[in-house]
C-alpha atoms as a PDB file:
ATOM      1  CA  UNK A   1      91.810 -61.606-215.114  1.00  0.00           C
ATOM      2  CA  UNK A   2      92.332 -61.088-211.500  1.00  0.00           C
ATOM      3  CA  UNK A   3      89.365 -59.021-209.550  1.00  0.00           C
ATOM      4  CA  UNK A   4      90.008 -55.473-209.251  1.00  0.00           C
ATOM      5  CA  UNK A   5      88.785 -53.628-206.255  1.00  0.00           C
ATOM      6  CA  UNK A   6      86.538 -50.925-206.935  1.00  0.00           C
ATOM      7  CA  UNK A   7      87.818 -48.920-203.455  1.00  0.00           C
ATOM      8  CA  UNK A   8      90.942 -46.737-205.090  1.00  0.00           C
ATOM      9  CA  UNK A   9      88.638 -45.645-207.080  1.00  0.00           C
ATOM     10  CA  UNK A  10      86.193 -44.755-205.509  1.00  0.00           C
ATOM     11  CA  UNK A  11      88.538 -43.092-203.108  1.00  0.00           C
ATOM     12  CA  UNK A  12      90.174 -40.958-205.828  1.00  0.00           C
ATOM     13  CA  UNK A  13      86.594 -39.797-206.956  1.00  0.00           C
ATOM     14  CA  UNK A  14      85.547 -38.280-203.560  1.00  0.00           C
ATOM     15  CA  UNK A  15      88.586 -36.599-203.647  1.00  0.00           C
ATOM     16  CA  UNK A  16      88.120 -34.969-206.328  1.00  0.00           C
ATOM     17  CA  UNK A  17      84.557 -34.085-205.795  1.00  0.00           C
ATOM     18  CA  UNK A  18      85.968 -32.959-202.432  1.00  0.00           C
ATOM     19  CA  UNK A  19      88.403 -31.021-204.307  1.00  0.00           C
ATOM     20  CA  UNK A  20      85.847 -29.729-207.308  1.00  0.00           C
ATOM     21  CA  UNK A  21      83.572 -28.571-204.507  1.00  0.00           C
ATOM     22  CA  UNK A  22      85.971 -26.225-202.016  1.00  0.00           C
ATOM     23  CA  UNK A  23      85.314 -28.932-199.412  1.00  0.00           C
ATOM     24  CA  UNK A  24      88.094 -30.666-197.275  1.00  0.00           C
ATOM     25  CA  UNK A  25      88.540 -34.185-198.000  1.00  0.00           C
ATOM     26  CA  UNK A  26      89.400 -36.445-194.870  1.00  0.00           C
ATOM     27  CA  UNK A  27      90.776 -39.979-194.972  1.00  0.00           C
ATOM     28  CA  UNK A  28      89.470 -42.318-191.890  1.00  0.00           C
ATOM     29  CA  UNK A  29      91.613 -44.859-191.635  1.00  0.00           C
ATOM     30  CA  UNK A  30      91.699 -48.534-189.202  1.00  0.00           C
ATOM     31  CA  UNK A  31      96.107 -48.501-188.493  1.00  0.00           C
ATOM     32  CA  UNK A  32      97.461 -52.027-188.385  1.00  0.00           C
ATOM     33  CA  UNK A  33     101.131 -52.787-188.851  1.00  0.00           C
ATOM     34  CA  UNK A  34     101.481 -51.750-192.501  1.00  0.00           C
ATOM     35  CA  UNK A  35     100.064 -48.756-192.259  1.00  0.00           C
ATOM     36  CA  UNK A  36     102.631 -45.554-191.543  1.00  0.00           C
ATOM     37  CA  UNK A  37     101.092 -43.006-189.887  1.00  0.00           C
ATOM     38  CA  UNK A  38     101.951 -40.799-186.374  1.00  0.00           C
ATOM     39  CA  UNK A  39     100.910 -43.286-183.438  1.00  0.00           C
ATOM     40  CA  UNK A  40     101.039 -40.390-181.226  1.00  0.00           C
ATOM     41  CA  UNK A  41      97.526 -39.777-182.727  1.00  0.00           C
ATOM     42  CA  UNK A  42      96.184 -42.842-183.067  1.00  0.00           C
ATOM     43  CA  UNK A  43      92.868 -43.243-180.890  1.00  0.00           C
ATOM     44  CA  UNK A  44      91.422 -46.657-180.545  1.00  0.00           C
ATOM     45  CA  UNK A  45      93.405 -47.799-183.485  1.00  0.00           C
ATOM     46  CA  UNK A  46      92.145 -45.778-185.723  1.00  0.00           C
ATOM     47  CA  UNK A  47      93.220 -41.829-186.842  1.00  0.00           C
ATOM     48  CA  UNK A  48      91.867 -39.488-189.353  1.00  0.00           C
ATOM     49  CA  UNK A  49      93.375 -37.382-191.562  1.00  0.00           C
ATOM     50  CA  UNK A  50      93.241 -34.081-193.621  1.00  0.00           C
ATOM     51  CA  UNK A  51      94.347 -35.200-197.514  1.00  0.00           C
ATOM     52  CA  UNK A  52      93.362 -31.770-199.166  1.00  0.00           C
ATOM     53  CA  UNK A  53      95.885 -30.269-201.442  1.00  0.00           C
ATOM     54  CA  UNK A  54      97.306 -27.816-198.394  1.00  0.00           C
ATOM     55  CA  UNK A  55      97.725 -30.321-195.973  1.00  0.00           C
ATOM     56  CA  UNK A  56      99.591 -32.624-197.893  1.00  0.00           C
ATOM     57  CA  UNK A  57     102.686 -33.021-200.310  1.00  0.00           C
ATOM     58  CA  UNK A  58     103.299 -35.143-203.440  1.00  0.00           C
ATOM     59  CA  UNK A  59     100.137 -37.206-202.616  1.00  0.00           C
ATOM     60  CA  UNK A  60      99.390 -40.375-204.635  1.00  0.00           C
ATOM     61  CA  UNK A  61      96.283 -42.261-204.252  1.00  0.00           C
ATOM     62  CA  UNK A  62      96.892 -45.808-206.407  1.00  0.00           C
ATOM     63  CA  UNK A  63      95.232 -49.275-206.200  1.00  0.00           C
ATOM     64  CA  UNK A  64      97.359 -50.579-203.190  1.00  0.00           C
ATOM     65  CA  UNK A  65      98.673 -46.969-201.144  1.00  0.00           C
ATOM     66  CA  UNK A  66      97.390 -43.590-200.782  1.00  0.00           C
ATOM     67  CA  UNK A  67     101.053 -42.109-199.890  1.00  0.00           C
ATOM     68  CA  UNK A  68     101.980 -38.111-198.665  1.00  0.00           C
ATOM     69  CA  UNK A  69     104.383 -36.172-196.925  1.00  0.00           C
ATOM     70  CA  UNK A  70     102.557 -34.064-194.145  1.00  0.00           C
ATOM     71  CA  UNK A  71     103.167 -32.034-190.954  1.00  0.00           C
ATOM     72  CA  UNK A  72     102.211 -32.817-187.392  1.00  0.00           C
ATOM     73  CA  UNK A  73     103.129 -30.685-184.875  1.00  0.00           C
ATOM     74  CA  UNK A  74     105.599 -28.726-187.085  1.00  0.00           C
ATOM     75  CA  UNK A  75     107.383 -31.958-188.181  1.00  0.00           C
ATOM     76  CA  UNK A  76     107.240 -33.529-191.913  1.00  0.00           C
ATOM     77  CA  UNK A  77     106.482 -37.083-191.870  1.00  0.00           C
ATOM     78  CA  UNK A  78     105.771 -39.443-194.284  1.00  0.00           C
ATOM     79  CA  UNK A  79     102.273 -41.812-194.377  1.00  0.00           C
ATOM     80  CA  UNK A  80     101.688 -44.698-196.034  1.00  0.00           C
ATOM     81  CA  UNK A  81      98.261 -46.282-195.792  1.00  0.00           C
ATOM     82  CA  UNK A  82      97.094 -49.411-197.179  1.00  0.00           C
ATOM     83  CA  UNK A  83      93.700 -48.953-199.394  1.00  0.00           C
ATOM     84  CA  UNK A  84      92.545 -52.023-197.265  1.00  0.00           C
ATOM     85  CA  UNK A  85      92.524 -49.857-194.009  1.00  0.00           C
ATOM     86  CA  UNK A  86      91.276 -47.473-195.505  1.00  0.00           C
ATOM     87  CA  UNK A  87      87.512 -46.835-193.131  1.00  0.00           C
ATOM     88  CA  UNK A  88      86.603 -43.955-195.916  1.00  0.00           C
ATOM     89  CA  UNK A  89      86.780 -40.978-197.188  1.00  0.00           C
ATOM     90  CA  UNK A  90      84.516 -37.370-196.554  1.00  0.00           C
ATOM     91  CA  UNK A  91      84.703 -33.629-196.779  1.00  0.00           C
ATOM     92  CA  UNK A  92      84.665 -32.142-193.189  1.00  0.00           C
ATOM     93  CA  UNK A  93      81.951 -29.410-194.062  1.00  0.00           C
ATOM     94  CA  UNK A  94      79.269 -31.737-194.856  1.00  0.00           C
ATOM     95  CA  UNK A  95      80.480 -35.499-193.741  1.00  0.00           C
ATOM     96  CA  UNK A  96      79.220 -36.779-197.499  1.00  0.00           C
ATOM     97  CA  UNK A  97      81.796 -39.379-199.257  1.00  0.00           C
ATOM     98  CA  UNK A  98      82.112 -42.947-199.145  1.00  0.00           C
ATOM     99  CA  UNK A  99      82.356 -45.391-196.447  1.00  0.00           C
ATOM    100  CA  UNK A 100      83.854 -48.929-196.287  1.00  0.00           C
ATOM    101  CA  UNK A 101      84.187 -52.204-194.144  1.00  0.00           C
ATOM    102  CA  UNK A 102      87.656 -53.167-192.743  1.00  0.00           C
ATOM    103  CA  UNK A 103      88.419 -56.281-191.972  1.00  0.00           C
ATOM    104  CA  UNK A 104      89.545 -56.921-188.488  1.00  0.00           C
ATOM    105  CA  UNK A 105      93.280 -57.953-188.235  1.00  0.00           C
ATOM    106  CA  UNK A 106      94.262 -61.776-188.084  1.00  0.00           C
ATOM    107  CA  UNK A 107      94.371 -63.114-184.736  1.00  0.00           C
ATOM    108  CA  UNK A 108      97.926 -62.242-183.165  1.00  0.00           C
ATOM    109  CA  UNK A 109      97.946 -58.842-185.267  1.00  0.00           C
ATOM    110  CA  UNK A 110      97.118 -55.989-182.922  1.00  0.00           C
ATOM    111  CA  UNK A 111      96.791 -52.833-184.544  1.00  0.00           C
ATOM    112  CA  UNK A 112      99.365 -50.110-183.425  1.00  0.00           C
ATOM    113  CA  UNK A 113      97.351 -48.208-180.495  1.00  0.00           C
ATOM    114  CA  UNK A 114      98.623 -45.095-178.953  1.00  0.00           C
ATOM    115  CA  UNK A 115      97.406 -42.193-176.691  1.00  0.00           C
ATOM    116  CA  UNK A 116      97.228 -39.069-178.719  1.00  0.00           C
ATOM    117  CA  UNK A 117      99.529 -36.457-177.581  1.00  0.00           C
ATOM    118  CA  UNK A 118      99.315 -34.154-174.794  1.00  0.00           C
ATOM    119  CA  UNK A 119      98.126 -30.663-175.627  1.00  0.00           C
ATOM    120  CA  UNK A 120      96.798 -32.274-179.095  1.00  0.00           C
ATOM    121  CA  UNK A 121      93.084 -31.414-180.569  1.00  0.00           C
ATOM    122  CA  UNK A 122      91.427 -34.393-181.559  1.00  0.00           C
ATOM    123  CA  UNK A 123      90.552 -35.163-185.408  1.00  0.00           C
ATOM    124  CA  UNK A 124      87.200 -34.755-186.856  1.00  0.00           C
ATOM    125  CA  UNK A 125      85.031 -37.818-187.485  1.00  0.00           C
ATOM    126  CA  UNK A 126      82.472 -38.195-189.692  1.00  0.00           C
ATOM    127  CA  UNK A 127      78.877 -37.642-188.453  1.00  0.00           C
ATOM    128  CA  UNK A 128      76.736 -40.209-187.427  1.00  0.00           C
ATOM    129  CA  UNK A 129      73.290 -41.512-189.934  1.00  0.00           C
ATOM    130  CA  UNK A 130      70.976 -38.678-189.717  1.00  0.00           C
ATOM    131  CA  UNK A 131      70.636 -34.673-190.640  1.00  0.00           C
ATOM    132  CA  UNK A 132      73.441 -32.903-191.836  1.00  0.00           C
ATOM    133  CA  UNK A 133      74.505 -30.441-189.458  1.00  0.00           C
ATOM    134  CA  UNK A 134      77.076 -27.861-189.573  1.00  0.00           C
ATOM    135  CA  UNK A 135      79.240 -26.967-186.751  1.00  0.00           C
ATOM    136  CA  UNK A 136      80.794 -23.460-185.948  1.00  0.00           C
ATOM    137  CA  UNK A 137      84.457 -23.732-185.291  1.00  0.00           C
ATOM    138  CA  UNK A 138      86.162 -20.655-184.399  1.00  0.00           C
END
């Protein structure tokens, strides 16, 4: 029986906690070339993302792909993540959830980089080790 990683499902369970508990669950993710997402927002290789139930369409989180339809900037687009580039998964309000290691891309695979777009607000991250702290966001 071939080993079955224990990362979908983890994933699936803080979003559902996420969900169970009003909070908003966010996806970090490391882009490389199989992952689908907007470059435009891409920092540093790497973008996070809103996966609660109003941000996103038809979402599917199985043992290879977490796959939606979502809008950026007004325009539907479809993302298709890897679970290996997946960085983790956390509600905004409190930063809780789970957190994994990425491998770095083989030599000669650079991950899709791109400057976010002008005018655009940057993503959330999740905090750094230490206190919870809330932040007022009008």
């Amino acid at each position: 029986m071939p080993d079955v990683s224990t990362k979908p499902y983890f994933i699936r369970a803080i979003y559902e906690w996420c969900s169970d508990c009003g909070f908003t669950p966010y996806l970090s993710v490391k882009v490389d070339e199989n992952t689908r997402v907007p470059t435009e927002f891409v920092k540093n290789g790497e973008i996070v993302l809103n996966v609660s139930l109003n941000a996103t369409r038809n979402l599917t989180i199985n043992n290879e792909l977490v796959q939606f339809s979502a809008r950026f900037n007004g325009v539907s687009r479809e993302i298709s993540i890897p679970v290996d580039r997946v960085q983790g998964i956390f509600a905004r309000e409190n930063g809780q959830g789970a957190f994994f290691t990425v491998e770095q891309p083989a030599e000669g695979e650079g991950p899709a980089e791109s400057q976010p777009a002008a005018g655009s607000s940057e993503l959330p991250r999740p905090p750094t080790a230490g206190k919870a702290r809330l932040k007022l966001i009008k």
